[in-house]
PDB file of N, CA and C in Angstrom:
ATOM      1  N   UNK A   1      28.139 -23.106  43.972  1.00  0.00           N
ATOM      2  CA  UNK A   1      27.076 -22.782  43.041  1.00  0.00           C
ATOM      3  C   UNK A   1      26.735 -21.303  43.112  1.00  0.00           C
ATOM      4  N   UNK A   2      27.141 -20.698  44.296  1.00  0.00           N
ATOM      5  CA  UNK A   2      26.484 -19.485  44.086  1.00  0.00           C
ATOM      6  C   UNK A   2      27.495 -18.566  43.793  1.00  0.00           C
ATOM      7  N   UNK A   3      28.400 -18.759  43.742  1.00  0.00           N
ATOM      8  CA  UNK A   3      30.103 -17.982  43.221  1.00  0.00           C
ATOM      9  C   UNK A   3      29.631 -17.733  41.623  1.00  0.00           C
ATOM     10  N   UNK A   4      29.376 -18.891  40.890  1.00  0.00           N
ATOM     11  CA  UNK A   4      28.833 -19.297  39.670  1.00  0.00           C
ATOM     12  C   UNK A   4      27.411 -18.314  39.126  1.00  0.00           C
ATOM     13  N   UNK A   5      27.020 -18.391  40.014  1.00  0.00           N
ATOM     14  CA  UNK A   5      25.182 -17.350  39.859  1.00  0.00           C
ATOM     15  C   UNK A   5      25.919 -15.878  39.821  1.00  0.00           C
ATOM     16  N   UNK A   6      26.687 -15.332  40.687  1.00  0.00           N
ATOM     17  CA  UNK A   6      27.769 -14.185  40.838  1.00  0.00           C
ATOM     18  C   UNK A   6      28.122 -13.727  39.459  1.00  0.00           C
ATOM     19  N   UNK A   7      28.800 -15.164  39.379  1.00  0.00           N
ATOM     20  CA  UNK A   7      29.274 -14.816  38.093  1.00  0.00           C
ATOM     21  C   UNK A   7      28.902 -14.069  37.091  1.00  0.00           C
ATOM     22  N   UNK A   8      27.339 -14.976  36.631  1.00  0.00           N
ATOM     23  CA  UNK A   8      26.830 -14.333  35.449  1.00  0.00           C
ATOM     24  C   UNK A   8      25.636 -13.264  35.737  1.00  0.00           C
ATOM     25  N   UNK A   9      25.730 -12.832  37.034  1.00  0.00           N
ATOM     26  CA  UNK A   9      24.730 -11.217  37.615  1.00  0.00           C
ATOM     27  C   UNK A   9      25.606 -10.218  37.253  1.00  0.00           C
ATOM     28  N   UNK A  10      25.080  -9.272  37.128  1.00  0.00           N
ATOM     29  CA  UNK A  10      25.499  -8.024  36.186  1.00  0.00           C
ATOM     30  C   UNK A  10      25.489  -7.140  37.492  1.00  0.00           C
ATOM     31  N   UNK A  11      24.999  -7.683  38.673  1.00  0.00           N
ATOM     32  CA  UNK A  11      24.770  -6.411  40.203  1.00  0.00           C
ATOM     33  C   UNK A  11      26.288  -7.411  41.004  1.00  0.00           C
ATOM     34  N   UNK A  12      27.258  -7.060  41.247  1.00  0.00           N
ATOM     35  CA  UNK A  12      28.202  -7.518  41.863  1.00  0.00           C
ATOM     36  C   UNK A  12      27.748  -7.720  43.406  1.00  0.00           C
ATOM     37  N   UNK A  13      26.918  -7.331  44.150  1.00  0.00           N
ATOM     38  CA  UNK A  13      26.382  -8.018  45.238  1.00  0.00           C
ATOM     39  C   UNK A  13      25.395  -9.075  45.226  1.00  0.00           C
ATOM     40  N   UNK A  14      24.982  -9.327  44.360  1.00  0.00           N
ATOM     41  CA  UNK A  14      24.568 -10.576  44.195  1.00  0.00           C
ATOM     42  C   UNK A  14      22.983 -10.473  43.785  1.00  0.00           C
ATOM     43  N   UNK A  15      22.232  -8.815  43.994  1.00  0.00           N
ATOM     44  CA  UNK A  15      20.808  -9.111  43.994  1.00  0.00           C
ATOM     45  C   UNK A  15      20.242  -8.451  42.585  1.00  0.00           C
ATOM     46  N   UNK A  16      19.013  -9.007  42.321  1.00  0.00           N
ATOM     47  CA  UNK A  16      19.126  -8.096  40.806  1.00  0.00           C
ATOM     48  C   UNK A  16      19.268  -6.683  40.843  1.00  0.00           C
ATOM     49  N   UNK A  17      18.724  -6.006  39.289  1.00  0.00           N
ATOM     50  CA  UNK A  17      19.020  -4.798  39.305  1.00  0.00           C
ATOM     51  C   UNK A  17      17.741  -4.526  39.059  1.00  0.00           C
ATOM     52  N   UNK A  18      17.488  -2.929  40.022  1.00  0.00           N
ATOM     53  CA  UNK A  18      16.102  -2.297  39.386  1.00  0.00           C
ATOM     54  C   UNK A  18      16.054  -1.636  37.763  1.00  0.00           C
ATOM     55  N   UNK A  19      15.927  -2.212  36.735  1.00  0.00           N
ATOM     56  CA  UNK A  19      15.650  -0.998  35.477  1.00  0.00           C
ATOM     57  C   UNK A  19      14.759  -1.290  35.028  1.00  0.00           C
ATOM     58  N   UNK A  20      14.732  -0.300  33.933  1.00  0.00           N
ATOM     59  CA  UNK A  20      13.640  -0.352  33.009  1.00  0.00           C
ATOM     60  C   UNK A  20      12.377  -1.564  33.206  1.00  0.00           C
ATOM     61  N   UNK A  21      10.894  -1.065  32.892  1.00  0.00           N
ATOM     62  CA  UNK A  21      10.396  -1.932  32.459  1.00  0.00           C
ATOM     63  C   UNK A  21      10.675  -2.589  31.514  1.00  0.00           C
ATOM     64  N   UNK A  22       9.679  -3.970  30.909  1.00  0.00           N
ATOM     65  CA  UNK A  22       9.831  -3.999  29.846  1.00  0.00           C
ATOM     66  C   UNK A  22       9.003  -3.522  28.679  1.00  0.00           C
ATOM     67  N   UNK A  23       8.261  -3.002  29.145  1.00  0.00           N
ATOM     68  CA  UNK A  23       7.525  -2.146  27.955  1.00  0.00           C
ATOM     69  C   UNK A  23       8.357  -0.518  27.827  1.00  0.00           C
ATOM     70  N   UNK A  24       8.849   0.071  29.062  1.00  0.00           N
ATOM     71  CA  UNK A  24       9.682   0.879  28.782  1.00  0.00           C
ATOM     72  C   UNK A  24      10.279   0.791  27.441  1.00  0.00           C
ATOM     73  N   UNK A  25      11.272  -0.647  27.441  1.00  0.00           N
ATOM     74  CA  UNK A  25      12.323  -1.020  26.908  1.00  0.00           C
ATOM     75  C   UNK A  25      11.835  -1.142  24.917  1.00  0.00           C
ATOM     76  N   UNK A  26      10.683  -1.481  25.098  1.00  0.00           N
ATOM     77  CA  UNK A  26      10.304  -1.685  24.166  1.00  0.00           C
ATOM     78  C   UNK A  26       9.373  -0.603  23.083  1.00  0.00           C
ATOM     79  N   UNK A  27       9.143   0.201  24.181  1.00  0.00           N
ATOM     80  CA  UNK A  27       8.319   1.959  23.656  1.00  0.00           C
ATOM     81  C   UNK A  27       8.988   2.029  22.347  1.00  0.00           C
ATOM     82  N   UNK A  28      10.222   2.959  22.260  1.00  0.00           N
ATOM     83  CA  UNK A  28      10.797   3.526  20.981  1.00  0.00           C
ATOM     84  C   UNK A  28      10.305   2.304  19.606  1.00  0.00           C
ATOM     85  N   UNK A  29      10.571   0.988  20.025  1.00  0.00           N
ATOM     86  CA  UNK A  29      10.429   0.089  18.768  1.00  0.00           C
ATOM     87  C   UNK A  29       8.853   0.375  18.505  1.00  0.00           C
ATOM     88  N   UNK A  30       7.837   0.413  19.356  1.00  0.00           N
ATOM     89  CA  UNK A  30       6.664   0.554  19.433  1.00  0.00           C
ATOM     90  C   UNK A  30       5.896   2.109  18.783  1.00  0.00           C
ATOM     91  N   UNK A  31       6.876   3.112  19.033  1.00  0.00           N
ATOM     92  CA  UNK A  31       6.616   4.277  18.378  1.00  0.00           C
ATOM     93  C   UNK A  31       6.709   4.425  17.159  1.00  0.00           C
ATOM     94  N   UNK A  32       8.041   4.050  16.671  1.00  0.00           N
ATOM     95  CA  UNK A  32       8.713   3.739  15.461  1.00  0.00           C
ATOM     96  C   UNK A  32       7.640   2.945  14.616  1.00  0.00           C
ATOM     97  N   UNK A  33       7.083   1.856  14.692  1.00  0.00           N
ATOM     98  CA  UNK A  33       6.061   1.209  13.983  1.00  0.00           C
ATOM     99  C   UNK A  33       4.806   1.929  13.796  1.00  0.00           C
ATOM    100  N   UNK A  34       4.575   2.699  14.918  1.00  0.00           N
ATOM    101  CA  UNK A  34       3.180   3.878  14.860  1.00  0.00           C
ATOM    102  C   UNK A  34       3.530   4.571  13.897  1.00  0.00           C
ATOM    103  N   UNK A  35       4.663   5.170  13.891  1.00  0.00           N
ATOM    104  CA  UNK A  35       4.478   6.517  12.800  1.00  0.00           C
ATOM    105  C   UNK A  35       4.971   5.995  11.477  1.00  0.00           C
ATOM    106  N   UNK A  36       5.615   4.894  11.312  1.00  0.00           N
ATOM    107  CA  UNK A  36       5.638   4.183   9.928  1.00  0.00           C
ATOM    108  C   UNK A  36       3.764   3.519   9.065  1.00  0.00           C
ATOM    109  N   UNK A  37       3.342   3.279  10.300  1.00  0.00           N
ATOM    110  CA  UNK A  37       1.928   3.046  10.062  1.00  0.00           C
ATOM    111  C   UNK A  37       1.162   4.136   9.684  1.00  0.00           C
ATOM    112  N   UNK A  38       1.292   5.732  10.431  1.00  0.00           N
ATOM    113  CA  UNK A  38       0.589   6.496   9.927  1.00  0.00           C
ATOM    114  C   UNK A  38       1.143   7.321   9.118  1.00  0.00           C
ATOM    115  N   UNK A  39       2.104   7.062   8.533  1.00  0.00           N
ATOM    116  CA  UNK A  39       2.990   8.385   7.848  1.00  0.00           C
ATOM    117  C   UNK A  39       2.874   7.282   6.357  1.00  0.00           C
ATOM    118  N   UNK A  40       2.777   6.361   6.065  1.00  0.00           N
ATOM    119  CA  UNK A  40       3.212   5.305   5.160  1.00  0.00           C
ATOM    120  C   UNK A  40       1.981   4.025   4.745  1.00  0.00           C
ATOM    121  N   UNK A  41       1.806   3.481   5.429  1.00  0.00           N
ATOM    122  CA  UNK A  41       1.178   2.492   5.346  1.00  0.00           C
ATOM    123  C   UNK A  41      -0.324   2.942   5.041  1.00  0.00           C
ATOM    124  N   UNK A  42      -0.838   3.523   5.856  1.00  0.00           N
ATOM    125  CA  UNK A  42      -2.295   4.542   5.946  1.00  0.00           C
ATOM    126  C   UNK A  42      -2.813   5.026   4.754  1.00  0.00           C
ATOM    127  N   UNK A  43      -1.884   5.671   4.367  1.00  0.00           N
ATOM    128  CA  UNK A  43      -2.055   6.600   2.706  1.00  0.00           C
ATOM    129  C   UNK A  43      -1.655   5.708   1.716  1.00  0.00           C
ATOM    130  N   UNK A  44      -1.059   4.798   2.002  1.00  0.00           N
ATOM    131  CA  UNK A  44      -0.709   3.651   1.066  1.00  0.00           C
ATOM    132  C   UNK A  44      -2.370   3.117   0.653  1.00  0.00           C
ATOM    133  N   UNK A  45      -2.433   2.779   1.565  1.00  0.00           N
ATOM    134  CA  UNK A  45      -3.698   1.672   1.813  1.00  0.00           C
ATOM    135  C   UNK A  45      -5.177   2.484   1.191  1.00  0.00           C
ATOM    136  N   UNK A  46      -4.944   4.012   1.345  1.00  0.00           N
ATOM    137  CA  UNK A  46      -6.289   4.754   1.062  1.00  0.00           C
ATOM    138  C   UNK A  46      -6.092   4.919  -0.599  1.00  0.00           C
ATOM    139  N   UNK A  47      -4.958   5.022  -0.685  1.00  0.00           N
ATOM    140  CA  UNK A  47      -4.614   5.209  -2.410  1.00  0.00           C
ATOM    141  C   UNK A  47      -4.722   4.165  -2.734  1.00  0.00           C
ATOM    142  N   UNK A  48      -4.994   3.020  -2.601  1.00  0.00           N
ATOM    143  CA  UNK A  48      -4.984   1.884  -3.235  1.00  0.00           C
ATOM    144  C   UNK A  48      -6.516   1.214  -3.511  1.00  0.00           C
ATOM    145  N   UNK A  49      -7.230   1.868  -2.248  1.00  0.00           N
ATOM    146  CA  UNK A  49      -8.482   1.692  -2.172  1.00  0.00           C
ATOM    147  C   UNK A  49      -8.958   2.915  -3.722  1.00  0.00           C
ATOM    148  N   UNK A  50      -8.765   3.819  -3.055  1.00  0.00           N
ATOM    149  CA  UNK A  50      -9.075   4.477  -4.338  1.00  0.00           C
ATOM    150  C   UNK A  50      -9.379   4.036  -5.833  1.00  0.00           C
ATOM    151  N   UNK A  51      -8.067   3.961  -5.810  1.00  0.00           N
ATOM    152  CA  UNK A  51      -7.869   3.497  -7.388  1.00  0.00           C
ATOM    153  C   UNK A  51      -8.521   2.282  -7.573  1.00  0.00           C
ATOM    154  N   UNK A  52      -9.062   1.238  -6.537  1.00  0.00           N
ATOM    155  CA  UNK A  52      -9.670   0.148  -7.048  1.00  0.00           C
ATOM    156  C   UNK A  52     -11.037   0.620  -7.263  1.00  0.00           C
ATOM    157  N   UNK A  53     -11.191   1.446  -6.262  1.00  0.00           N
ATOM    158  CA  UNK A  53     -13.347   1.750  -7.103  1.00  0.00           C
ATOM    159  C   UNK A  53     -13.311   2.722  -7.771  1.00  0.00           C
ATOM    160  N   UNK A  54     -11.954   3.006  -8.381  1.00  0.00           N
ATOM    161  CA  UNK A  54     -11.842   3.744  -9.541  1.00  0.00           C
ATOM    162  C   UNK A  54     -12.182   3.177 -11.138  1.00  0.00           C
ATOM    163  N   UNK A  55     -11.435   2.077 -10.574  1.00  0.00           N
ATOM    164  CA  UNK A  55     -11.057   0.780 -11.720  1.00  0.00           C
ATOM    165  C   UNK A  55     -12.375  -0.205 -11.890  1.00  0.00           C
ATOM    166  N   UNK A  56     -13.464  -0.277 -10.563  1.00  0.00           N
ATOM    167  CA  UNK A  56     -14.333  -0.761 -10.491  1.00  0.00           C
ATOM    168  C   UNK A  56     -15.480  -0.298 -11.048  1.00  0.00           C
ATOM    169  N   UNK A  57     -15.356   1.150 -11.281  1.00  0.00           N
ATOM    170  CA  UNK A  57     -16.409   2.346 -12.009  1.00  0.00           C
ATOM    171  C   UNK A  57     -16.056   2.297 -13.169  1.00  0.00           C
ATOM    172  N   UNK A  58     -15.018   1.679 -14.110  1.00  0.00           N
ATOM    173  CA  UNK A  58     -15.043   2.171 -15.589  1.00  0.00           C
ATOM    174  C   UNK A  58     -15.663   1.695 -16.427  1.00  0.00           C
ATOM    175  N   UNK A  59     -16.531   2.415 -17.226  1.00  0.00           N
ATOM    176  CA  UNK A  59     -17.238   2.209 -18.329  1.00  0.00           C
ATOM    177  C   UNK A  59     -17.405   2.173 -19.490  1.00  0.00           C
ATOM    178  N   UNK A  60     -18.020   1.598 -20.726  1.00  0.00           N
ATOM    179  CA  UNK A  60     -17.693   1.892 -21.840  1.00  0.00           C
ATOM    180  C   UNK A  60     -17.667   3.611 -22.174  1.00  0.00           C
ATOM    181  N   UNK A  61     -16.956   4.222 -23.091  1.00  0.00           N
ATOM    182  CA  UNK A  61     -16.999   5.639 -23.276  1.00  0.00           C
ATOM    183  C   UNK A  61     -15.472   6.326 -22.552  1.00  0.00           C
ATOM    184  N   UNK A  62     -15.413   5.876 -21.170  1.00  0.00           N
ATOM    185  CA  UNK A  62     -14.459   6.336 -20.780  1.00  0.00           C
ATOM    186  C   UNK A  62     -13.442   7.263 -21.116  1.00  0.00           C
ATOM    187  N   UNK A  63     -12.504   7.670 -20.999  1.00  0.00           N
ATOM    188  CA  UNK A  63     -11.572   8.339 -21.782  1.00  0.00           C
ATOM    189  C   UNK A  63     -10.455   8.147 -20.311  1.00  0.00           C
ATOM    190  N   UNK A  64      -9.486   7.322 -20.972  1.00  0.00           N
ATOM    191  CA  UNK A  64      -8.701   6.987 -19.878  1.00  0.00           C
ATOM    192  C   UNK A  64      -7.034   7.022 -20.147  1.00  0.00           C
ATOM    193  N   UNK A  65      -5.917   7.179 -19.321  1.00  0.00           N
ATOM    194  CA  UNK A  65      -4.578   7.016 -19.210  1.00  0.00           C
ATOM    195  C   UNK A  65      -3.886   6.112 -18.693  1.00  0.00           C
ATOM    196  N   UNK A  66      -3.498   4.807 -19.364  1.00  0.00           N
ATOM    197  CA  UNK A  66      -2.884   4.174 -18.751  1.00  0.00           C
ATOM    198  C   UNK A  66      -1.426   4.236 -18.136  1.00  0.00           C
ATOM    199  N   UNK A  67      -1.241   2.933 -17.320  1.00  0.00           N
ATOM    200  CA  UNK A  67       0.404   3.181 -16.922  1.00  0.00           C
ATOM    201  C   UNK A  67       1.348   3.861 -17.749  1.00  0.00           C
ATOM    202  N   UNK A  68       1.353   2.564 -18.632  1.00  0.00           N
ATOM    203  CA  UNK A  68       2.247   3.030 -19.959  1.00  0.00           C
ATOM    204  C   UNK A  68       2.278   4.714 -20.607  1.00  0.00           C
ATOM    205  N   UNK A  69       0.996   5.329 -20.597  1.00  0.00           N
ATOM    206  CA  UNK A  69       1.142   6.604 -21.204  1.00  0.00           C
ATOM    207  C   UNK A  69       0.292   6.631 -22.331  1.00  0.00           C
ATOM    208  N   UNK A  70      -0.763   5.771 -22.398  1.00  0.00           N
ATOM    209  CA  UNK A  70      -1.014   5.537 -23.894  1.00  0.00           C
ATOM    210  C   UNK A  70      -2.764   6.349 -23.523  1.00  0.00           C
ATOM    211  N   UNK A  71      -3.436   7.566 -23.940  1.00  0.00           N
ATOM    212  CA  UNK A  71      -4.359   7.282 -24.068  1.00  0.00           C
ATOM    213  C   UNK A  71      -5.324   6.634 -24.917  1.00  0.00           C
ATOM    214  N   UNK A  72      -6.731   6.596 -24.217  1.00  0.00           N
ATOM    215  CA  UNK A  72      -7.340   6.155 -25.032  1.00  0.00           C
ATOM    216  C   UNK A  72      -9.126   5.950 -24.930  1.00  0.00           C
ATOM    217  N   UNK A  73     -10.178   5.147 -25.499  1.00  0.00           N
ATOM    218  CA  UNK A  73     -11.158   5.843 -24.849  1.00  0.00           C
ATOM    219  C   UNK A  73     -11.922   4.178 -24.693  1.00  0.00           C
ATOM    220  N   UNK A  74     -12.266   3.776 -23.835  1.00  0.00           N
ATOM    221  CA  UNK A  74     -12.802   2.215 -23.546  1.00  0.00           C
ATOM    222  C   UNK A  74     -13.668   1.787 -24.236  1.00  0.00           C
ATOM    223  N   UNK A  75     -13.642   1.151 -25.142  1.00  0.00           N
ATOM    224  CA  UNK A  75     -14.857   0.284 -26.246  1.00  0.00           C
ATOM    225  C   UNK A  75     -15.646  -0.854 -25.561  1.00  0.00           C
ATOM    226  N   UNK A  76     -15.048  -1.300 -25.001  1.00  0.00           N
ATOM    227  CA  UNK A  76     -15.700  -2.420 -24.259  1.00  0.00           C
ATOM    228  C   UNK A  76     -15.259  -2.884 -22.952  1.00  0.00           C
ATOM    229  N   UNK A  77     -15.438  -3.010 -21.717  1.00  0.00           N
ATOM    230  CA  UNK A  77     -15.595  -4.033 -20.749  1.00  0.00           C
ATOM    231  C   UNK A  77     -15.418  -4.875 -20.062  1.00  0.00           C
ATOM    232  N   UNK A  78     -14.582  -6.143 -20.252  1.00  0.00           N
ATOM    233  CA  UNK A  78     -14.672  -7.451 -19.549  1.00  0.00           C
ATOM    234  C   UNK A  78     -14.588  -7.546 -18.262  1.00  0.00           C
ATOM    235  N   UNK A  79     -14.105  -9.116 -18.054  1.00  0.00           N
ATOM    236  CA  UNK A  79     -13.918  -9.477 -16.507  1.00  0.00           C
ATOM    237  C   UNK A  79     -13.059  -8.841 -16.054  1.00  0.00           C
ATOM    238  N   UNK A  80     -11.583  -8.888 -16.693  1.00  0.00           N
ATOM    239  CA  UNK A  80     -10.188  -8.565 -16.212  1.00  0.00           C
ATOM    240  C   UNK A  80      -9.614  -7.529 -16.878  1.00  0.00           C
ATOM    241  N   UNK A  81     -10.413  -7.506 -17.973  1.00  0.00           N
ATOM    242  CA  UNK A  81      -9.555  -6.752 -19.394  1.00  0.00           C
ATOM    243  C   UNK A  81     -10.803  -5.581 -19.452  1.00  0.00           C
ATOM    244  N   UNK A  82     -10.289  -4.554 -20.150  1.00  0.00           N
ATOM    245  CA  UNK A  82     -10.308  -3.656 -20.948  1.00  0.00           C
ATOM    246  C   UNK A  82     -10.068  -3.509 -22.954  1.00  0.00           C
ATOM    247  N   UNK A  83     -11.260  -3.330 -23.650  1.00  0.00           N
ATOM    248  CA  UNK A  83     -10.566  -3.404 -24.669  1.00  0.00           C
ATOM    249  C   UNK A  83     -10.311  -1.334 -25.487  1.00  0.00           C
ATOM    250  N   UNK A  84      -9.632  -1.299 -25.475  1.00  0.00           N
ATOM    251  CA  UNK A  84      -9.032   0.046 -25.504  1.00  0.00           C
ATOM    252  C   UNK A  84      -8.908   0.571 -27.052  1.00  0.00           C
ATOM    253  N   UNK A  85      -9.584   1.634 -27.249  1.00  0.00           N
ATOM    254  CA  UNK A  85      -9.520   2.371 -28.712  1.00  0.00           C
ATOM    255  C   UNK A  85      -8.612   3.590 -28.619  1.00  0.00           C
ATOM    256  N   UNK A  86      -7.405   3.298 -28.891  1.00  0.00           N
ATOM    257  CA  UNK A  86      -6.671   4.494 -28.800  1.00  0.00           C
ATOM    258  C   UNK A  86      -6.608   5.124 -30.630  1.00  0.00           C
ATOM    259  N   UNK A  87      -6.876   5.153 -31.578  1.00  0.00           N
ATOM    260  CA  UNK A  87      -6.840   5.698 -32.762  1.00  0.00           C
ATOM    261  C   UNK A  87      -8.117   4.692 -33.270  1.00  0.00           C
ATOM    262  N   UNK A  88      -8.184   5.310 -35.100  1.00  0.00           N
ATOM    263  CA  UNK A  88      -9.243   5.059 -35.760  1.00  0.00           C
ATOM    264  C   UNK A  88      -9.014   3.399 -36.401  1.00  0.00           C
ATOM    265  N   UNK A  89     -10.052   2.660 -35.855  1.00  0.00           N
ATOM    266  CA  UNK A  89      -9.559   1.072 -36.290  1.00  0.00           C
ATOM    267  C   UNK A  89      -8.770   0.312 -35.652  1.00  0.00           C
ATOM    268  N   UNK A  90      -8.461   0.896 -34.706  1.00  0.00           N
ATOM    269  CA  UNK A  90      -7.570   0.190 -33.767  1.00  0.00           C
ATOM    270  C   UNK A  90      -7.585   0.108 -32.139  1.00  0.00           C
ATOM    271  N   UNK A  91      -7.688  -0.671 -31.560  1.00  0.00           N
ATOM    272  CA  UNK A  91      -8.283  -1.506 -30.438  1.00  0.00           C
ATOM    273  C   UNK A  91      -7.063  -2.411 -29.903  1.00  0.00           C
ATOM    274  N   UNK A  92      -6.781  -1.889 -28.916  1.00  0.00           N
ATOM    275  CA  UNK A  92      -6.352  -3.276 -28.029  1.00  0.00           C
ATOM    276  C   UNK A  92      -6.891  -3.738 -26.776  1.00  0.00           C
ATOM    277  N   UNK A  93      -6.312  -5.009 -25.700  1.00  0.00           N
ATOM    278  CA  UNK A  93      -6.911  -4.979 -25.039  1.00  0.00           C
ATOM    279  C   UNK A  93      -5.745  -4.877 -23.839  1.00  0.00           C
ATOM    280  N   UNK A  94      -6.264  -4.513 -22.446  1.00  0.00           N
ATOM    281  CA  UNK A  94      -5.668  -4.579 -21.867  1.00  0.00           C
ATOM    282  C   UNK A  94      -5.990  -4.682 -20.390  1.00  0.00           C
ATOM    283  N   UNK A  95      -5.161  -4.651 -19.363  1.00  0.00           N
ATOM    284  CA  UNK A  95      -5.774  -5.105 -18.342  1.00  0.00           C
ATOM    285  C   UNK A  95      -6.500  -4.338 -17.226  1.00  0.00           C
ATOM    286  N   UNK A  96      -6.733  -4.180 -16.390  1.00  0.00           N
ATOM    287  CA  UNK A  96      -8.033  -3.009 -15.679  1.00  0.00           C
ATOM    288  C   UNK A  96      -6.733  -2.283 -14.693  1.00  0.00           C
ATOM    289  N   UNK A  97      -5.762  -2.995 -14.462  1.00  0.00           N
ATOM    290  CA  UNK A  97      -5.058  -2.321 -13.159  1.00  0.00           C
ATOM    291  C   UNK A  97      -3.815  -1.663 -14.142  1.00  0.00           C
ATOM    292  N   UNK A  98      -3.784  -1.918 -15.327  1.00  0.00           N
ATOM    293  CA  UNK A  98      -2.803  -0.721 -15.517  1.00  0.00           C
ATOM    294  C   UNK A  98      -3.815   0.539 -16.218  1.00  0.00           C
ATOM    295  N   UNK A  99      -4.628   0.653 -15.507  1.00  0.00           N
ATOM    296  CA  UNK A  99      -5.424   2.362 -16.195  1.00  0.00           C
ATOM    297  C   UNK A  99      -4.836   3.133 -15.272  1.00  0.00           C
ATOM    298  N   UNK A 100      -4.225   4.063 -15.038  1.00  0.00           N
ATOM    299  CA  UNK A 100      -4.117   4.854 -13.945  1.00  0.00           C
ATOM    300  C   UNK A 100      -4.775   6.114 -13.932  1.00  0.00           C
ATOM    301  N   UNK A 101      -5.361   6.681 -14.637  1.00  0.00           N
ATOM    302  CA  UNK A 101      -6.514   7.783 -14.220  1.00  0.00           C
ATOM    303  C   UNK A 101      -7.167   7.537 -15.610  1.00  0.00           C
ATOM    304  N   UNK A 102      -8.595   8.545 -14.971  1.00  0.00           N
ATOM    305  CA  UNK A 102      -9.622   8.297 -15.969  1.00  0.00           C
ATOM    306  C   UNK A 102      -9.425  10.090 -16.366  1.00  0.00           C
ATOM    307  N   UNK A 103      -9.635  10.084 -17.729  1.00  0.00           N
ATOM    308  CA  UNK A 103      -9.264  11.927 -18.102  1.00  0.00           C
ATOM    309  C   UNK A 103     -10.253  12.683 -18.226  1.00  0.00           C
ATOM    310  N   UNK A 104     -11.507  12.077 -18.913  1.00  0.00           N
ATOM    311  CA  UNK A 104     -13.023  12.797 -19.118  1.00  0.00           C
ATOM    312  C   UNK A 104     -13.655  11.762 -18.720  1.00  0.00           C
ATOM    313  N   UNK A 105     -15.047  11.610 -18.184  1.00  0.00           N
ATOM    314  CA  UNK A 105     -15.722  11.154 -18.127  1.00  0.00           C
ATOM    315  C   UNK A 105     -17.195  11.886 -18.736  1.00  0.00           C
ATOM    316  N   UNK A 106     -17.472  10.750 -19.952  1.00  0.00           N
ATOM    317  CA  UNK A 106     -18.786  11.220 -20.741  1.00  0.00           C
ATOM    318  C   UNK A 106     -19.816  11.349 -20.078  1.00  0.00           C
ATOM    319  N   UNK A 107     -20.915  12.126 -20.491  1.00  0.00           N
ATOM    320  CA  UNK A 107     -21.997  12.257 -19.191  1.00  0.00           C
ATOM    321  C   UNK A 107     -22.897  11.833 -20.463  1.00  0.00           C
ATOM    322  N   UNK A 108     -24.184  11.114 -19.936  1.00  0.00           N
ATOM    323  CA  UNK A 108     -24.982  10.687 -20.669  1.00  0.00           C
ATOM    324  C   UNK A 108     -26.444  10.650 -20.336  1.00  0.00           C
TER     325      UNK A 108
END
């Protein structure tokens, strides 16, 4: 049995080996996730915040740019939606998360 234990030890005298911890071993993977977190994830997360109490502030009057490219200036409001006056007589509606910046804001 112990020829067998020999066998599968990696120290040919039979006793273990001193290395690495295991947090040693595991540092670099541990660093690697830090600076993906602060280089990436961080600014992800603050831009996203942003733009939601961006999206949470818009008002009728607005004057806004959506994803698409389309401006236009906010007529009305809703829960989810936006209804959007981009020319004379014409209105659509659309949804609050594709506005991506607001261009003037009317002061009143």
């Amino acid at each position: 049995m112990q020829s067998l234990f020999f066998a599968f030890s990696n120290n040919p005298q039979g006793g273990t080996q001193g290395g690495p911890s295991m947090l040693v071993s595991f540092l670099p993977i541990i660093l690697i996730f830090l600076i993906f977190y602060l280089l990436l994830i961080l600014p992800q997360q603050k831009k996203q915040k942003q733009h939601m109490n961006m999206i949470n502030a818009l008002k009728k009057g607005d004057q806004i740019v959506t994803s698409a490219g389309m401006y236009g200036t906010i007529a009305d409001v809703k829960d989810q939606k936006l209804v959007l006056k981009i020319a004379d007589d014409v209105k659509i509606e659309i949804v609050k998360s594709a506005v991506a910046t607001i261009v003037d804001r009317k002061t009143e």
